[in-house]
C-alpha atoms as a PDB file:
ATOM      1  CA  UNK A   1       4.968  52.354  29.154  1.00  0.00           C
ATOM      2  CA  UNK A   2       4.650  52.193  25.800  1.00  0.00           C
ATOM      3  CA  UNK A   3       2.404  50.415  23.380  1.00  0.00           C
ATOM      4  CA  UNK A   4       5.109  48.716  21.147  1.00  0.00           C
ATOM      5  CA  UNK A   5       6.752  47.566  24.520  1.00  0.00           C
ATOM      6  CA  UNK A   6       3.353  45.787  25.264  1.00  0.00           C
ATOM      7  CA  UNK A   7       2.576  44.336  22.039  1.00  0.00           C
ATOM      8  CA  UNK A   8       4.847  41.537  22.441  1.00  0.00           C
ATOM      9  CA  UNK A   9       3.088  40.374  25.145  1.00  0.00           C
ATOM     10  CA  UNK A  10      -0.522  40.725  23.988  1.00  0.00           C
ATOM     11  CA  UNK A  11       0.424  39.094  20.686  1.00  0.00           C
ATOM     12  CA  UNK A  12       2.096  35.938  22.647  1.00  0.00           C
ATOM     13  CA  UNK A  13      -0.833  35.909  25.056  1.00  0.00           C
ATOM     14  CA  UNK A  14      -3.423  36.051  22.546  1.00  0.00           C
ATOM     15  CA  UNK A  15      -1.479  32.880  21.306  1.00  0.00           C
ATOM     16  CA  UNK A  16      -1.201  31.026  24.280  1.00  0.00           C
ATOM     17  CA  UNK A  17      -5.196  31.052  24.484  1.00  0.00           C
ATOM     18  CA  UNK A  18      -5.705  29.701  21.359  1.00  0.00           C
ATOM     19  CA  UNK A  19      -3.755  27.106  21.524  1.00  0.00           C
ATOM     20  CA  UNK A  20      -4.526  25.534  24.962  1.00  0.00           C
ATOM     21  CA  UNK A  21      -8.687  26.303  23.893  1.00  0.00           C
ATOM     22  CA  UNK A  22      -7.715  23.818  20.637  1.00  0.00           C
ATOM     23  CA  UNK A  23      -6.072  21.541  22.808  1.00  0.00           C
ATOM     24  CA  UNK A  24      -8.872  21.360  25.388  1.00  0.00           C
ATOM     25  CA  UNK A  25     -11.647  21.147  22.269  1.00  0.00           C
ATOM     26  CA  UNK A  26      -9.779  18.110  21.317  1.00  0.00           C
ATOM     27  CA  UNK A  27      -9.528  16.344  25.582  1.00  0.00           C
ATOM     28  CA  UNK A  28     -13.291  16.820  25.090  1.00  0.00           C
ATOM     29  CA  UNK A  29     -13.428  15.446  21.704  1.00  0.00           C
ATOM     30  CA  UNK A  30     -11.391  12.425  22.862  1.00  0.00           C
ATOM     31  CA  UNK A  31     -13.470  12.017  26.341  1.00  0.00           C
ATOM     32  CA  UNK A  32     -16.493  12.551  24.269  1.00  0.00           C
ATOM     33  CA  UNK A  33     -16.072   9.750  22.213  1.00  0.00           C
ATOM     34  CA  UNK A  34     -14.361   6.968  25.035  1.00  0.00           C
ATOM     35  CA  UNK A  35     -17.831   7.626  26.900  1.00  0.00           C
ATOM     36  CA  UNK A  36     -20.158   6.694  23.931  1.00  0.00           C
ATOM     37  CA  UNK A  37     -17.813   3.156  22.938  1.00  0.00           C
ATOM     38  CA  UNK A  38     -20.598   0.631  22.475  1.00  0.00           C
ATOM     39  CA  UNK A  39     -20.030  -3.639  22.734  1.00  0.00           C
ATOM     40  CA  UNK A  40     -19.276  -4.593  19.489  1.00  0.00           C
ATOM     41  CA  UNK A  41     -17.448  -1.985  18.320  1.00  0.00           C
ATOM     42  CA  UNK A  42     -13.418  -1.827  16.812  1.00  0.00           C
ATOM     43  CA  UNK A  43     -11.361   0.026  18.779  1.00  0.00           C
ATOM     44  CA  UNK A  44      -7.808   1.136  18.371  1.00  0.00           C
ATOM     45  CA  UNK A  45      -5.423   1.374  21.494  1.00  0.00           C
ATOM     46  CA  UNK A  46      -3.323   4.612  22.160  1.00  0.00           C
ATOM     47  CA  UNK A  47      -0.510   1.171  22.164  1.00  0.00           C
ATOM     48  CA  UNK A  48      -1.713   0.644  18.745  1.00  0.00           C
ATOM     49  CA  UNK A  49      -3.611  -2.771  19.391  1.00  0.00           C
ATOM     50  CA  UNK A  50      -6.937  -3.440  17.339  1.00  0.00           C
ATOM     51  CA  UNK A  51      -9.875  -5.222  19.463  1.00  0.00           C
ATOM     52  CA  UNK A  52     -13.299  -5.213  19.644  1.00  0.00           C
ATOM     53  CA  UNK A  53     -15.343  -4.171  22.988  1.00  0.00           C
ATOM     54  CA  UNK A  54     -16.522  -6.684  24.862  1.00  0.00           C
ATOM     55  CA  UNK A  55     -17.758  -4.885  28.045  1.00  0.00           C
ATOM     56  CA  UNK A  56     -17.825  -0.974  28.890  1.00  0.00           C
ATOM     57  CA  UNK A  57     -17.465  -0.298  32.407  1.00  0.00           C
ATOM     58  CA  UNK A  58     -17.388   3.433  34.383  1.00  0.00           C
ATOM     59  CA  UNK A  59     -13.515   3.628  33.833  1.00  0.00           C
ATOM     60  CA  UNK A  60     -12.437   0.424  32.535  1.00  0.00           C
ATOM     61  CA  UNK A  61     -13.239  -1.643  28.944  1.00  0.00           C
ATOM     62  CA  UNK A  62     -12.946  -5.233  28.512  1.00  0.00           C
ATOM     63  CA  UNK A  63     -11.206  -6.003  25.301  1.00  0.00           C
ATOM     64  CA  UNK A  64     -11.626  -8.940  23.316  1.00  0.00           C
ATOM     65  CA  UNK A  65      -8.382  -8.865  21.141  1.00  0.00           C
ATOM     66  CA  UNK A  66      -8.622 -12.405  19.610  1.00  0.00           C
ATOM     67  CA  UNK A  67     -10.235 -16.038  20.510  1.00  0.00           C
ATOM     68  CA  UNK A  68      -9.923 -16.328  24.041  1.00  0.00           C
ATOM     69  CA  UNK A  69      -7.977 -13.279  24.336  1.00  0.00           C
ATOM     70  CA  UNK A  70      -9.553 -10.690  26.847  1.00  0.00           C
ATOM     71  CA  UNK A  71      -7.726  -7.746  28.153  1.00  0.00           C
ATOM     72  CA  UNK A  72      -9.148  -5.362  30.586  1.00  0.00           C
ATOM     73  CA  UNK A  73      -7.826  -1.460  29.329  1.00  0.00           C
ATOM     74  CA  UNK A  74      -8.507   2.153  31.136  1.00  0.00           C
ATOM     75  CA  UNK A  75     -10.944   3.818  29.180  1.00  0.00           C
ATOM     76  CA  UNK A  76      -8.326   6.858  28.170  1.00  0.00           C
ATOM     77  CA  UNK A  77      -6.350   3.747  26.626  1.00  0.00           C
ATOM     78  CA  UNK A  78      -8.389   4.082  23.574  1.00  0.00           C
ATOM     79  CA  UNK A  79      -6.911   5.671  20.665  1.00  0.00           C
ATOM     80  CA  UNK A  80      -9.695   5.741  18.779  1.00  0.00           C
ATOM     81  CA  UNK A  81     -13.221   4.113  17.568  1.00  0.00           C
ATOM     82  CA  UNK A  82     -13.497   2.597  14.058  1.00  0.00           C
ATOM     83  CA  UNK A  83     -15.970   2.252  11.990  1.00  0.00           C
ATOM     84  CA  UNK A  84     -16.824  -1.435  10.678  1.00  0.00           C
ATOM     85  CA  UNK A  85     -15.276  -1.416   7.156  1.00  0.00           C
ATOM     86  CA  UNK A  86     -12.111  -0.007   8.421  1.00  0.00           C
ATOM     87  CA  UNK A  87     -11.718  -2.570  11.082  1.00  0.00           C
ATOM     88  CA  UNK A  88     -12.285  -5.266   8.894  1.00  0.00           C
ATOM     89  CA  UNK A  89      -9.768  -3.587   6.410  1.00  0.00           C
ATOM     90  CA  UNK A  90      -7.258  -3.576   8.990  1.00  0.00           C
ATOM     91  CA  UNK A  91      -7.748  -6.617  11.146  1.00  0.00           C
ATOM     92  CA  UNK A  92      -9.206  -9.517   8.684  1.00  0.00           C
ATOM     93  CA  UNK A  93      -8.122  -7.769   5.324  1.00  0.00           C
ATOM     94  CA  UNK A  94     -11.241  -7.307   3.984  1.00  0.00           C
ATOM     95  CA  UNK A  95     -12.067  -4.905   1.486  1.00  0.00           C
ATOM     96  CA  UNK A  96     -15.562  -3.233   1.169  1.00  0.00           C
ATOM     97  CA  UNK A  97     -16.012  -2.442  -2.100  1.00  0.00           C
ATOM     98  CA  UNK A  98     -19.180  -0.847  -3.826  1.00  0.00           C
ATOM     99  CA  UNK A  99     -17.639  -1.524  -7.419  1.00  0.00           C
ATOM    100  CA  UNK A 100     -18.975  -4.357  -9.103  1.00  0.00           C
ATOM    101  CA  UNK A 101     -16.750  -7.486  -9.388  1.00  0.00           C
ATOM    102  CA  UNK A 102     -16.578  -6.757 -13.328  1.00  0.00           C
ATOM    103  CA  UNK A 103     -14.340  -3.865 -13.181  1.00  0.00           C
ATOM    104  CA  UNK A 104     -11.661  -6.091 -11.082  1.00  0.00           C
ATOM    105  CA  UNK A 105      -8.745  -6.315 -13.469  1.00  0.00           C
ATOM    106  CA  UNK A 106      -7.424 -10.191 -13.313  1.00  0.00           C
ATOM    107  CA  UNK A 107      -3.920 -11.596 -11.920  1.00  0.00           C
ATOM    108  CA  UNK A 108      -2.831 -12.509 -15.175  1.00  0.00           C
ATOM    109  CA  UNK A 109      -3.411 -11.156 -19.050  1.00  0.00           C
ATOM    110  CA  UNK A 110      -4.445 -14.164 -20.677  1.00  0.00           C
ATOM    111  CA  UNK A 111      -7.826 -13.702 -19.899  1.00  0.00           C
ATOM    112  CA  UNK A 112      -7.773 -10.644 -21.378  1.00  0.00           C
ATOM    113  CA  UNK A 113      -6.669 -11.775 -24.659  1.00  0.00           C
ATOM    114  CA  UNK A 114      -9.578 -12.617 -27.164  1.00  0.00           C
ATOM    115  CA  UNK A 115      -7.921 -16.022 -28.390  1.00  0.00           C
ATOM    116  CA  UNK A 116      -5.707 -18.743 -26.069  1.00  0.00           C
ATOM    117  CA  UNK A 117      -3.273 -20.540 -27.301  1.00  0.00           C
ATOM    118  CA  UNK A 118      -4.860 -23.298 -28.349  1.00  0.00           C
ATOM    119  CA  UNK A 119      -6.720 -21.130 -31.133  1.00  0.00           C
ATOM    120  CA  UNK A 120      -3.526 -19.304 -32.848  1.00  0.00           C
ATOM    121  CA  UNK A 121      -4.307 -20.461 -36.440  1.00  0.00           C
ATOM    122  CA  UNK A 122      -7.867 -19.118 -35.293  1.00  0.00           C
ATOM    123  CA  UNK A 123      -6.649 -16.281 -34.115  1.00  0.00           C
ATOM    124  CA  UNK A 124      -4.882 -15.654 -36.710  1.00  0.00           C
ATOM    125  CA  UNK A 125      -7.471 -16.260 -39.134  1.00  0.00           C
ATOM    126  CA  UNK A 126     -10.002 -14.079 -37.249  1.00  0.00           C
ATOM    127  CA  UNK A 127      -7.237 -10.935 -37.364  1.00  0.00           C
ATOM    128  CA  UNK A 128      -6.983 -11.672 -41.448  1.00  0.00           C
ATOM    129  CA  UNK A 129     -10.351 -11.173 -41.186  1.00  0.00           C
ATOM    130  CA  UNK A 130     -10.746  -8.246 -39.441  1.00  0.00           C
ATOM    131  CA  UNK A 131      -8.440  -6.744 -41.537  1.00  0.00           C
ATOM    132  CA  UNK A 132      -5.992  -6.255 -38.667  1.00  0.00           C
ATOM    133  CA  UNK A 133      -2.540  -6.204 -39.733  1.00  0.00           C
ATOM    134  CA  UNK A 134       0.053  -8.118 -37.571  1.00  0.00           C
ATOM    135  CA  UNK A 135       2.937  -5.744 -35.532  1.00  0.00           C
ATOM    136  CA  UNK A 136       6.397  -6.756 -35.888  1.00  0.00           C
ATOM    137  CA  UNK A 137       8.005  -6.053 -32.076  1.00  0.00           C
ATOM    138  CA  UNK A 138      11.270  -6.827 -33.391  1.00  0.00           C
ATOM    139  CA  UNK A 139      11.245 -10.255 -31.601  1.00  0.00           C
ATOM    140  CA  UNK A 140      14.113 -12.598 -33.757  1.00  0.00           C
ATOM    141  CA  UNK A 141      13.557 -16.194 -34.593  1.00  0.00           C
ATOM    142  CA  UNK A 142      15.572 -18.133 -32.386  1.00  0.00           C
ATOM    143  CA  UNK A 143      17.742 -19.601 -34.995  1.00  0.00           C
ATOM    144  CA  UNK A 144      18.598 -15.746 -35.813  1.00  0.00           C
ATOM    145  CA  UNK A 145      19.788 -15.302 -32.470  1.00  0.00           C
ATOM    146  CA  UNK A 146      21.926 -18.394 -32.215  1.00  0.00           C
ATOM    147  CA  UNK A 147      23.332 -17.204 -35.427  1.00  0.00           C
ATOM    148  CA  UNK A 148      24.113 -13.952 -34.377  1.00  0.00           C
ATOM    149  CA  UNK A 149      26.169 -15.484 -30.986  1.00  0.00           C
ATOM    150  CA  UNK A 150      28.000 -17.796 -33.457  1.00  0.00           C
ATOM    151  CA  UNK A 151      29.056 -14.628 -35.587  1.00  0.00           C
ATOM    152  CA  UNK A 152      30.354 -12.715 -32.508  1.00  0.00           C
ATOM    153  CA  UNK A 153      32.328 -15.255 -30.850  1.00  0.00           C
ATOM    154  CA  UNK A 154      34.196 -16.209 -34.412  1.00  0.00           C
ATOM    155  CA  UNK A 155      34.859 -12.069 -34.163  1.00  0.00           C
ATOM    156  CA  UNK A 156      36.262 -12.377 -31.050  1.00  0.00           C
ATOM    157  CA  UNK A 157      38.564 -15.432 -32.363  1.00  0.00           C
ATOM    158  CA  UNK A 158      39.994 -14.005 -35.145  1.00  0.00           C
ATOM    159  CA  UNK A 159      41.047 -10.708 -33.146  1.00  0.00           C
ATOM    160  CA  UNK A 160      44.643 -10.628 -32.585  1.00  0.00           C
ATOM    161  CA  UNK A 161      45.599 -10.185 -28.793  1.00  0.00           C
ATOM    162  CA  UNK A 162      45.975  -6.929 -27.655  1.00  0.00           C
ATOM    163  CA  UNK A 163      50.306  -5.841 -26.574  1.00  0.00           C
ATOM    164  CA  UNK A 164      50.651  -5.069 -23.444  1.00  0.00           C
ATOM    165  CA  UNK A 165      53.852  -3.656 -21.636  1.00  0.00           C
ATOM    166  CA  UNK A 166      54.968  -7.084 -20.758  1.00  0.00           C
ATOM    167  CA  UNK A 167      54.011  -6.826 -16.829  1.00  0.00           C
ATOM    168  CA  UNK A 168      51.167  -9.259 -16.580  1.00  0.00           C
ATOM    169  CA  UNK A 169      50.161 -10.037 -13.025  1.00  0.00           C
ATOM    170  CA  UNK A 170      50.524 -13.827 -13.117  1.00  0.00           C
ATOM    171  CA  UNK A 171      53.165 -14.529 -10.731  1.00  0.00           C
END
């Protein structure tokens, strides 16, 4: 025979090995880690279902999956272990954070404003000040507007009606 013939074969061989070796690193991974769940600890099922462990017995854990809630699993029913912060994350919401509570940014912008309400001739005053000029957005007074709806509807009026071919669709 020759050696392009067999090359085929070695080359898919040589594949086949490494990927049943990765996939029986990982069993061991998996079985590595179901064997050292500890009470206490967030688990995930492979059904998706967050609990905590109760009780760890030879092939079976007792779940507790809520108040009064206990459901007895196979061990090779757990996805996978947690750590604390991300079981909180997921099951109560909360958020570990190691930021301070200063850089939060608030629900609305008025507390970021220097002035409220309240203190617009003071704000005012304190920009005048500062030497801050003020920045025209383009925002119209409201009697502007109102004027300019008036003006367009008296266009509109004064139009003449447009011909058409004499088929309207009234019937």
């Amino acid at each position: 025979m020759n050696a392009f013939t067999l090359l085929p074969f070695i080359v898919l061989i040589a594949a086949m090995f490494l990927m049943t070796r990765s996939a029986k690193k990982k069993q061991q991974q998996a079985a590595q880690m179901r064997n050292e769940v500890q009470p206490g600890s967030g688990v995930r099922t492979i059904g998706g279902m967050y609990a905590t462990v109760k009780e760890v017995n030879e092939d079976t854990v007792l779940l507790d999956a809520g108040p009064g809630v206990e459901l007895l699993f196979a061990k090779s029913a757990i996805g996978s272990v947690l750590t604390d912060d991300e079981y909180n994350r997921i099951v109560h919401g909360i958020e570990h954070d190691l930021k301070s509570d200063a850089d939060l940014v608030p629900d609305d912008a008025s507390s970021l404003t220097q002035f409220h309400d309240a203190d617009e001739p003071a704000a005012a005053a304190a920009a005048a000040a500062s030497g801050d000029k003020a920045v025209d957005l383009g925002k119209e007074d409201a009697d502007d507007q109102e004027d300019d709806v008036a003006e367009a509807v008296v266009a509109e009026a004064d139009e003449e009606p447009k011909k058409t071919d004499g088929d309207s669709g009234a019937k």
